[in-house]
C-alpha atoms as a PDB file:
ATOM      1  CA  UNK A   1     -16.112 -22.224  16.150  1.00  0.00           C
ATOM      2  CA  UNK A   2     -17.757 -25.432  17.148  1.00  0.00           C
ATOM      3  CA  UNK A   3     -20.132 -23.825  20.036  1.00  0.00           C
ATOM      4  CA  UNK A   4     -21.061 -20.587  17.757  1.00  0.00           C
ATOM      5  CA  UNK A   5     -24.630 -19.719  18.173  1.00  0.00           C
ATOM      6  CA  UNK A   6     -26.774 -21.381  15.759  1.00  0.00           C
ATOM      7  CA  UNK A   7     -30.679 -19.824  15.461  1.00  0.00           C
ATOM      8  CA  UNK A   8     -33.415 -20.279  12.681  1.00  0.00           C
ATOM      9  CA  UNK A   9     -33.348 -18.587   9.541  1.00  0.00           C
ATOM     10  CA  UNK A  10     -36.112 -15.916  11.103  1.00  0.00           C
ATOM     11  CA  UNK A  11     -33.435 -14.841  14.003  1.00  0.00           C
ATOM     12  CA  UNK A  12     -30.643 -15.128  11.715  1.00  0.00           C
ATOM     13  CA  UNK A  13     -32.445 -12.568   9.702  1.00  0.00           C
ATOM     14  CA  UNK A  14     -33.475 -10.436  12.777  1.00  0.00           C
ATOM     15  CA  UNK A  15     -29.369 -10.471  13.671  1.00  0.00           C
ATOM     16  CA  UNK A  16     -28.551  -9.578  10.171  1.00  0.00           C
ATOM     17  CA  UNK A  17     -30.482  -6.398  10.007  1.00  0.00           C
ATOM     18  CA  UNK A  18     -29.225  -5.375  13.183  1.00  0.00           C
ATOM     19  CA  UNK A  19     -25.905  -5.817  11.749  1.00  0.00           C
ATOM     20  CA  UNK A  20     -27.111  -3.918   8.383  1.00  0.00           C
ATOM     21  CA  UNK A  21     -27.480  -0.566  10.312  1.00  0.00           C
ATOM     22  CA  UNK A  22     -24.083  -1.006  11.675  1.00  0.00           C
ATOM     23  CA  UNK A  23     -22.772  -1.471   8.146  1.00  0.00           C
ATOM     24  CA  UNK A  24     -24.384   1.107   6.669  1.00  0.00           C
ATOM     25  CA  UNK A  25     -23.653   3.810   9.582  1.00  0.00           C
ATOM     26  CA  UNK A  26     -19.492   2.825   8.995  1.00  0.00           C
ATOM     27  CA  UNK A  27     -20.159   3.471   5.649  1.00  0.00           C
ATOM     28  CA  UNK A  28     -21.447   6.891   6.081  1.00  0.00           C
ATOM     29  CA  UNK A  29     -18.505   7.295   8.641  1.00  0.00           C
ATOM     30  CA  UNK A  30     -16.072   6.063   5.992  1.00  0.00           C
ATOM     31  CA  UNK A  31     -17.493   8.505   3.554  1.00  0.00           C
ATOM     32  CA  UNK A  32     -17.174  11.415   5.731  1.00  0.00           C
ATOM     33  CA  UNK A  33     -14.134  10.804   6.229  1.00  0.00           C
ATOM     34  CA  UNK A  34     -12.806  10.304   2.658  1.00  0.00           C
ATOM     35  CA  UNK A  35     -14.676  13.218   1.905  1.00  0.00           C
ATOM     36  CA  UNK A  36     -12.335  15.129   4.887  1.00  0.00           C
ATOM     37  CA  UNK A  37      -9.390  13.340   3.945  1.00  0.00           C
ATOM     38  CA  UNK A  38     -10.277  15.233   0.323  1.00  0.00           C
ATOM     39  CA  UNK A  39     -10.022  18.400   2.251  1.00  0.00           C
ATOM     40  CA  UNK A  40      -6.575  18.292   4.004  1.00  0.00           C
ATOM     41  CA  UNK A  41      -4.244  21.098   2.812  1.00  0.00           C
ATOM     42  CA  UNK A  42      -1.377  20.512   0.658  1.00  0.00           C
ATOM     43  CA  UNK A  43       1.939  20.799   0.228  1.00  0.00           C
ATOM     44  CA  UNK A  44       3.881  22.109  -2.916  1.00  0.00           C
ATOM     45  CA  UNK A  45       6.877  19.998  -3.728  1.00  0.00           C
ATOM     46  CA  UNK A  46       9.804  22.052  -4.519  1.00  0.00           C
ATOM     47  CA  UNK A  47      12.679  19.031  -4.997  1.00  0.00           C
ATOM     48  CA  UNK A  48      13.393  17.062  -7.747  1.00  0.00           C
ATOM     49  CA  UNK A  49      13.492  13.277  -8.174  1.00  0.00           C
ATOM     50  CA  UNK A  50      14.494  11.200 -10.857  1.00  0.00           C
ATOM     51  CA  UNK A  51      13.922   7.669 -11.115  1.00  0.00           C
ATOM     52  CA  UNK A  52      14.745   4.745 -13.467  1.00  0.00           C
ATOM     53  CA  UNK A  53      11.735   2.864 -14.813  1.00  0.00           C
ATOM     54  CA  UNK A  54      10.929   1.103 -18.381  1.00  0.00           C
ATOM     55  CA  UNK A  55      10.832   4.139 -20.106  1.00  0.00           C
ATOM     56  CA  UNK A  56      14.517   4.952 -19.013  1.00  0.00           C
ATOM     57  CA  UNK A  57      15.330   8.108 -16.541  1.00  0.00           C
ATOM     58  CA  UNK A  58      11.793   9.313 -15.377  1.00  0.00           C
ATOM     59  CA  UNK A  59      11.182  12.562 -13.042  1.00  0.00           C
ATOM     60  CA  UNK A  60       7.606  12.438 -10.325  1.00  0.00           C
ATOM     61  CA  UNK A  61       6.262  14.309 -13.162  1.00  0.00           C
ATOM     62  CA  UNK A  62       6.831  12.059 -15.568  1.00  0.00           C
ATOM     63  CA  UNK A  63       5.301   9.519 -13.381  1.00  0.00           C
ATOM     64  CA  UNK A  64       1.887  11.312 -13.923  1.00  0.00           C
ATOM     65  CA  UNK A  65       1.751  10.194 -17.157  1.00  0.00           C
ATOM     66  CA  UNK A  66      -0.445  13.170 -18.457  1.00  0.00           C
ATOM     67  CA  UNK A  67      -2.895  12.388 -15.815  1.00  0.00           C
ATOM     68  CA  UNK A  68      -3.825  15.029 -12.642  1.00  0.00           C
ATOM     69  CA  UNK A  69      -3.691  12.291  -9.745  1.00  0.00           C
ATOM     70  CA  UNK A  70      -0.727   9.994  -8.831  1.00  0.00           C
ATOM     71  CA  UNK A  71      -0.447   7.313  -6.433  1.00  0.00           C
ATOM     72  CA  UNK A  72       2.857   5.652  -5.537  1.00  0.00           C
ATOM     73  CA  UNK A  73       2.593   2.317  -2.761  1.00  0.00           C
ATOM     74  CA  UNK A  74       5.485   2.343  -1.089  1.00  0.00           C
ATOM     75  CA  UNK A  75       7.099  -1.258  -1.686  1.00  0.00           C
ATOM     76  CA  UNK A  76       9.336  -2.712   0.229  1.00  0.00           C
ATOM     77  CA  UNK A  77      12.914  -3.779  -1.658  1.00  0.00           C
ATOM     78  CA  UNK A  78      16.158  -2.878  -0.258  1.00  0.00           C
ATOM     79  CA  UNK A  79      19.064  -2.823  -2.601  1.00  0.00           C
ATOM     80  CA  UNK A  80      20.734  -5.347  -0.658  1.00  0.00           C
ATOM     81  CA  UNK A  81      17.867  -7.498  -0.490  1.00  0.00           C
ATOM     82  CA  UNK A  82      17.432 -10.861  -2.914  1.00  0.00           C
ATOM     83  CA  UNK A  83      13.389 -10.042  -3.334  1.00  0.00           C
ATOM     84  CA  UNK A  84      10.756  -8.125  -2.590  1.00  0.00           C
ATOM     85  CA  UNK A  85       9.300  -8.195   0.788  1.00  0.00           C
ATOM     86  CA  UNK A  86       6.563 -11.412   1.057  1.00  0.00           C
ATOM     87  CA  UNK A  87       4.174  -8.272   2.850  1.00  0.00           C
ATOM     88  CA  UNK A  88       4.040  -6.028   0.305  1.00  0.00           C
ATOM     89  CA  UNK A  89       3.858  -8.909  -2.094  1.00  0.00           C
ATOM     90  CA  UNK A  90       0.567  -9.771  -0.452  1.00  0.00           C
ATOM     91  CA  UNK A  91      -0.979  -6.723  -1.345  1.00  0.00           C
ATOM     92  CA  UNK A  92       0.774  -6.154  -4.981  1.00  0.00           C
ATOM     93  CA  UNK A  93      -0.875  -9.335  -5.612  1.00  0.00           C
ATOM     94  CA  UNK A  94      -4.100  -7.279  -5.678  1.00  0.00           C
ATOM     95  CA  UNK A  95      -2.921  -4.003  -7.863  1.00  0.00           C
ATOM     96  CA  UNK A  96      -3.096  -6.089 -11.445  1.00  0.00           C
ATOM     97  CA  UNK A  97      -5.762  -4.802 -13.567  1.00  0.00           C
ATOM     98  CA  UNK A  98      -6.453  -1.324 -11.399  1.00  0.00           C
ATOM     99  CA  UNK A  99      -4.354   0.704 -13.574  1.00  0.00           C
ATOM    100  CA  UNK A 100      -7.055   0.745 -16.508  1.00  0.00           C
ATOM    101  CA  UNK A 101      -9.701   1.783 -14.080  1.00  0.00           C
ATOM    102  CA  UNK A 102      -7.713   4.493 -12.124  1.00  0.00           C
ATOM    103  CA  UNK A 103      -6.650   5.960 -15.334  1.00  0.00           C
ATOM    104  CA  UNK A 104     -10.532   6.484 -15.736  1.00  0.00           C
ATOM    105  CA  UNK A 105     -10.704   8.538 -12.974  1.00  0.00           C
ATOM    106  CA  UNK A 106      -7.484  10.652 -13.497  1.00  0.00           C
ATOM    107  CA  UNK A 107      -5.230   8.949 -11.302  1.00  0.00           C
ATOM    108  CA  UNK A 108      -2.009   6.974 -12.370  1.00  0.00           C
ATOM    109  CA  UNK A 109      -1.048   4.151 -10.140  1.00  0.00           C
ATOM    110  CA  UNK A 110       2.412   3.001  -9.647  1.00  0.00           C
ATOM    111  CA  UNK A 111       5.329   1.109  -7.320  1.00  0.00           C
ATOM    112  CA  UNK A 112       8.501   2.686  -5.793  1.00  0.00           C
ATOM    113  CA  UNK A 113      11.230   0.894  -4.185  1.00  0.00           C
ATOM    114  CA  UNK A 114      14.423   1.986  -3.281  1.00  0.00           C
ATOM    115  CA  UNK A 115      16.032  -1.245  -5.532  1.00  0.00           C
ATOM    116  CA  UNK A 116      17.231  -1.059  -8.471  1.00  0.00           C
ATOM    117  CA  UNK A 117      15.304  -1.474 -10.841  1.00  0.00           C
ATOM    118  CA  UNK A 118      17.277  -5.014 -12.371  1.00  0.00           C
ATOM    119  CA  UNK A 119      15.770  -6.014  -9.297  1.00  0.00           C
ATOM    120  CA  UNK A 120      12.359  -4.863  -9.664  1.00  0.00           C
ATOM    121  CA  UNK A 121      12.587  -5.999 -13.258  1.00  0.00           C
ATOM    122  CA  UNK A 122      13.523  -9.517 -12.590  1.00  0.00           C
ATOM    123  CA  UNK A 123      10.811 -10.089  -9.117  1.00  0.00           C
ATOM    124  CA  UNK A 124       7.984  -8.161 -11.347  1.00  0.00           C
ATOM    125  CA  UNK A 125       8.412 -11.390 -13.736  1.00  0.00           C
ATOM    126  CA  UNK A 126       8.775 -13.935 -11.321  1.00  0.00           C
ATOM    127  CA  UNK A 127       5.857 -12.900  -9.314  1.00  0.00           C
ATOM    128  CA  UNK A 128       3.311 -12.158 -12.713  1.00  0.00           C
ATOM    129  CA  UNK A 129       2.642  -8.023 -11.951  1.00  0.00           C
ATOM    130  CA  UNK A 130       1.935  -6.283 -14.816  1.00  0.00           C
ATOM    131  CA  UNK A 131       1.619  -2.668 -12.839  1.00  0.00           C
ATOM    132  CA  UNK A 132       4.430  -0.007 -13.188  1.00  0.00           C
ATOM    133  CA  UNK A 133       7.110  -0.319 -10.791  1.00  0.00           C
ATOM    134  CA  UNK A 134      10.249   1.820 -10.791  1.00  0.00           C
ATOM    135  CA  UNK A 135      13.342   2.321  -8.741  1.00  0.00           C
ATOM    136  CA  UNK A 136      14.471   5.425  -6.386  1.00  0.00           C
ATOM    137  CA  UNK A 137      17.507   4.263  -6.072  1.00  0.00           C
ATOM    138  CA  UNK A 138      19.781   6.959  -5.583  1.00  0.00           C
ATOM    139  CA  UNK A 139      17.279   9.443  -4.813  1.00  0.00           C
ATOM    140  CA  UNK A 140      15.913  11.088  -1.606  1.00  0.00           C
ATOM    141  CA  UNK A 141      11.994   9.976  -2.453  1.00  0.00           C
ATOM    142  CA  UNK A 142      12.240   7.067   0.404  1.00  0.00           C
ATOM    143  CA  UNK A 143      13.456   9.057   3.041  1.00  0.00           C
ATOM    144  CA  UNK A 144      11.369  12.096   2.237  1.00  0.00           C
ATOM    145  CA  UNK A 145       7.950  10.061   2.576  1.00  0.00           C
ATOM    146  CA  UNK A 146       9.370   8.554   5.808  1.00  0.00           C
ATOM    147  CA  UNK A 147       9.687   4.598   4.202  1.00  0.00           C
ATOM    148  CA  UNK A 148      13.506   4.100   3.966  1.00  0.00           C
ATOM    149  CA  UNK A 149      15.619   4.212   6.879  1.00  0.00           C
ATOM    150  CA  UNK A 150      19.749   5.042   7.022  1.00  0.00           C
ATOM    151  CA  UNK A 151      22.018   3.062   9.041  1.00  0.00           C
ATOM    152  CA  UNK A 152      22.354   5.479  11.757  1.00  0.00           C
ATOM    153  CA  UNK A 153      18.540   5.435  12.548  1.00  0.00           C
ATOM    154  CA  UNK A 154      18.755   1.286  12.389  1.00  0.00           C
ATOM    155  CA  UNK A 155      21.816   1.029  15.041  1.00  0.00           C
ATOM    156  CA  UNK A 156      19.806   3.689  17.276  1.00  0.00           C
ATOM    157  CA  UNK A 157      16.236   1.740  16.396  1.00  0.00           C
ATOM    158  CA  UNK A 158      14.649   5.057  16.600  1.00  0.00           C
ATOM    159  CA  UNK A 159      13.091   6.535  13.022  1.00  0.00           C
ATOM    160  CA  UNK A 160      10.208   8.662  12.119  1.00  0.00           C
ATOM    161  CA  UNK A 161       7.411   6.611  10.678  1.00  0.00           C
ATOM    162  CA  UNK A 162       3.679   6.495  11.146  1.00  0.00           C
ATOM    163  CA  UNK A 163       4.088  10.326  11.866  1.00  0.00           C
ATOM    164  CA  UNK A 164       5.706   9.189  15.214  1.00  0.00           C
ATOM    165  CA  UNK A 165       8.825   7.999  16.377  1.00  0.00           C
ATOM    166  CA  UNK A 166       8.993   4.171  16.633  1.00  0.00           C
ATOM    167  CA  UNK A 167      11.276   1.345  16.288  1.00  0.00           C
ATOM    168  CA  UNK A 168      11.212  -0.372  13.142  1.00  0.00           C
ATOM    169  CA  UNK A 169      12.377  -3.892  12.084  1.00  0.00           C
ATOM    170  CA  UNK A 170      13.925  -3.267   8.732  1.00  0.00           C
ATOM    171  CA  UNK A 171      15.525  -0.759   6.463  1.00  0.00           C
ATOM    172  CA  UNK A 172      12.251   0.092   4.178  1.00  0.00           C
ATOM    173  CA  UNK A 173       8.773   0.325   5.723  1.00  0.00           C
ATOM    174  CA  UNK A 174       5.531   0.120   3.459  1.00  0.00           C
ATOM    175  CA  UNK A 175       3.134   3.286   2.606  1.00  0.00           C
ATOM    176  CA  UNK A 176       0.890   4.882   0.218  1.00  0.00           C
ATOM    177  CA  UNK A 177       1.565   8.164  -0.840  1.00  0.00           C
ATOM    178  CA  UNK A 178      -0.592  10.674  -3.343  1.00  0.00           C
ATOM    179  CA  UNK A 179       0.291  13.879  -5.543  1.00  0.00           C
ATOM    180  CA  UNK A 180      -1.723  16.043  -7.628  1.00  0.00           C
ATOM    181  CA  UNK A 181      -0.417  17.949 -10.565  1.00  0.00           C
ATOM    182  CA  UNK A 182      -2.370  21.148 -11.467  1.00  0.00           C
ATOM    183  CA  UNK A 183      -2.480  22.665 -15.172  1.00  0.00           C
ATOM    184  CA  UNK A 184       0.806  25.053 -14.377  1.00  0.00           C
ATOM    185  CA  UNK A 185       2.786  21.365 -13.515  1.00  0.00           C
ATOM    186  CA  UNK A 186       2.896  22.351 -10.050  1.00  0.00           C
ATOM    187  CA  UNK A 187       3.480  19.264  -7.851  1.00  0.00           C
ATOM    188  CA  UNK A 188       1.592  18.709  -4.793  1.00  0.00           C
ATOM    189  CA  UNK A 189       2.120  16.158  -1.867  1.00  0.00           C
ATOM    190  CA  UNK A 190      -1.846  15.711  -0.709  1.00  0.00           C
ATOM    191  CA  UNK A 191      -1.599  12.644   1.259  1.00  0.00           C
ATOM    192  CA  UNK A 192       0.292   9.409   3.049  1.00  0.00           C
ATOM    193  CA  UNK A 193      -0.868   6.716   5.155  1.00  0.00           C
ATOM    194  CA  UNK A 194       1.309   3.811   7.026  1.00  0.00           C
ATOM    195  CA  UNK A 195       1.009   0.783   8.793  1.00  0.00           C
ATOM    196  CA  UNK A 196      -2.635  -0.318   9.059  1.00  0.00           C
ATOM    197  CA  UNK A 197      -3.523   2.712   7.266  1.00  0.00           C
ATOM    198  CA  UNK A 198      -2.423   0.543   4.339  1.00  0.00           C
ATOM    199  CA  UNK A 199      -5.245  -2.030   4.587  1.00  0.00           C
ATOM    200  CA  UNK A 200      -7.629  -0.104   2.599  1.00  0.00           C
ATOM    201  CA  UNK A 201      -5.723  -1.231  -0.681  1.00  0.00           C
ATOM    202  CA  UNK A 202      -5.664  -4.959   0.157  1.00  0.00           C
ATOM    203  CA  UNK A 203      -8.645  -6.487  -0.831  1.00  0.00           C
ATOM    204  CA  UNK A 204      -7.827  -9.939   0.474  1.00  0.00           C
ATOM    205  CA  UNK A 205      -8.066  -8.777   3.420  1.00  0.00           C
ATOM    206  CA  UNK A 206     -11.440  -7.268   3.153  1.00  0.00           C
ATOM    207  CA  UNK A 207     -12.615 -11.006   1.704  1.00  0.00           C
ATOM    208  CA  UNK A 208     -11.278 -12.408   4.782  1.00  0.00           C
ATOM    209  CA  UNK A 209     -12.985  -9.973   7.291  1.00  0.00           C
ATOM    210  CA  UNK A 210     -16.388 -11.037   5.320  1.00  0.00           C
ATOM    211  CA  UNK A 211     -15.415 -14.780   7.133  1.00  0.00           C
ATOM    212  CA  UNK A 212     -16.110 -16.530   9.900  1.00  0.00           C
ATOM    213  CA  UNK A 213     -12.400 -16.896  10.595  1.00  0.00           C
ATOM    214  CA  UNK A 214     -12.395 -13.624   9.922  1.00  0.00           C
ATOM    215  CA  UNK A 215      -7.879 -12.830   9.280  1.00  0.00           C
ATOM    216  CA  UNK A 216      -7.643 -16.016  11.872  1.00  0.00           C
ATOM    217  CA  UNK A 217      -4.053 -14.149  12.810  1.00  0.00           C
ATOM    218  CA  UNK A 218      -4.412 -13.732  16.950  1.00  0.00           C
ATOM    219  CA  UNK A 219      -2.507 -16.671  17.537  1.00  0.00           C
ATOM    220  CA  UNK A 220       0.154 -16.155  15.437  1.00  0.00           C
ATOM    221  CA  UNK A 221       3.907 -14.541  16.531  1.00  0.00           C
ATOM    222  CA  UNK A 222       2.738 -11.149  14.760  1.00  0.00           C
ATOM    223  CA  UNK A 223       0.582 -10.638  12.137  1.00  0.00           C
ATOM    224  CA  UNK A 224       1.093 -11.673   8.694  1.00  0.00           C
ATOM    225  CA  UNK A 225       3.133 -14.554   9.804  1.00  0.00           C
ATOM    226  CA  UNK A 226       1.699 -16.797   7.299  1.00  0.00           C
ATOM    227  CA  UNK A 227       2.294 -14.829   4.333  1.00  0.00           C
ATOM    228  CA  UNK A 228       4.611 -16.253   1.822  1.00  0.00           C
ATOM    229  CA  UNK A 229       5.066 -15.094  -1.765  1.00  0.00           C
ATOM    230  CA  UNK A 230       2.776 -16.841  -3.499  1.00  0.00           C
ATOM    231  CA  UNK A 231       5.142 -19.099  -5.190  1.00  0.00           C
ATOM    232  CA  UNK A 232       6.217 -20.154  -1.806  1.00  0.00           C
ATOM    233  CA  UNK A 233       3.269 -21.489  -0.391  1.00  0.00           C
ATOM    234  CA  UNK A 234       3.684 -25.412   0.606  1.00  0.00           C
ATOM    235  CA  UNK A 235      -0.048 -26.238  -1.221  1.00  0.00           C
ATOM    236  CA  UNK A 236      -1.044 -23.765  -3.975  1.00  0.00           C
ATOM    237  CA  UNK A 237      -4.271 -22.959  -4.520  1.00  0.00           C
END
């Protein structure tokens, strides 16, 4: 960082505009391809699912909450786990407030997590969220949308995730899943992304990229190594 190029305000200007078209041409990439991720086909969902949230026994219906859009971020809690995962805490750290908005636009946002939801209850409190989380526990929803994992698939380290087969680290995996509901109820499975296809929804990380550090993560043992929940951190902010 010491040696980085350092010009007058003129060629800083000249380097910034160059920069500009590149911006603006990824945005017109990123909108085409929103605009094609609009147009993927559908599928109908045909299985039920019941899950326990605040409002007591709650189908994926239900979870629309008279709205025409839904969509469910995968989160990371095992039943057998004492908390949420730090990683998925990272982003859920930047879902408070969103709900109001999306419900502006016709979408309903909420959590899913394969814990019960004592345990969802009691980490949602301890961590501050104020967004609707409820539990699948007991249900097929995690290992329908690819994010929970038996015991058979962890002993043979091979699972289907990412729309490939990979080895995975732990029992849940993160995700982002959407349904639309039409005017007959119909339920409809439009989209999923995994992985880095979650990234869109943190906006930390998009404040970070804006840096000259940029996410400052190449030296670390993998990425996201110094993530904590953020009532771990040694300093707080």
């Amino acid at each position: 960082m010491e040696e980085h190029k350092i010009v007058s305000r003129e060629e800083w200007l000249v380097a910034r505009k160059q920069h500009l078209a590149k911006e603006k041409e990824f945005t017109r990439l990123r909108d085409q391809l929103s605009a094609e991720r609009r147009r993927l086909p559908w599928v109908k969902i045909e299985k039920e699912y019941v899950f326990d949230g605040p409002n007591g026994k709650e189908s994926l219906a239900d979870l629309f909450d008279g709205r025409s859009q839904l969509i469910v971020y995968h989160f990371m809690f095992h039943p057998s786990w004492p908390e949420g995962c730090p990683h998925c805490s990272f982003w859920a750290d930047n879902f408070n407030g969103i709900a109001v908005h999306l419900a502006h636009r016709d979408v309903t946002f909420i959590a899913v997590s394969k814990a019960r939801l004592e345990q969802l209850e009691a980490f949602k409190k301890r961590m501050g969220w104020s967004f609707k989380w409820v539990s699948g526990f007991g249900n097929d929803f995690g290992r329908d949308y690819h994010v929970s994992f038996t015991p058979e698939e962890m002993e043979r380290k091979q699972m289907f995730y990412n729309y490939r087969m990979v080895s995975f680290p732990r029992e849940e995996a993160v995700g982002v899943s959407v349904f639309y509901k039409n005017d007959r109820g119909e339920l409809f499975h439009t989209y999923s992304c995994y992985s880095r296809g979650v990234d869109m929804v943190n906006g930390t990380y998009h404040y970070l990229d804006l840096t000259p550090k940029g996410r400052d993560e190449a030296g670390l043992s993998f990425t996201q190594a110094w993530v904590r929940h953020h009532d771990k951190y040694d300093e707080p902010a």
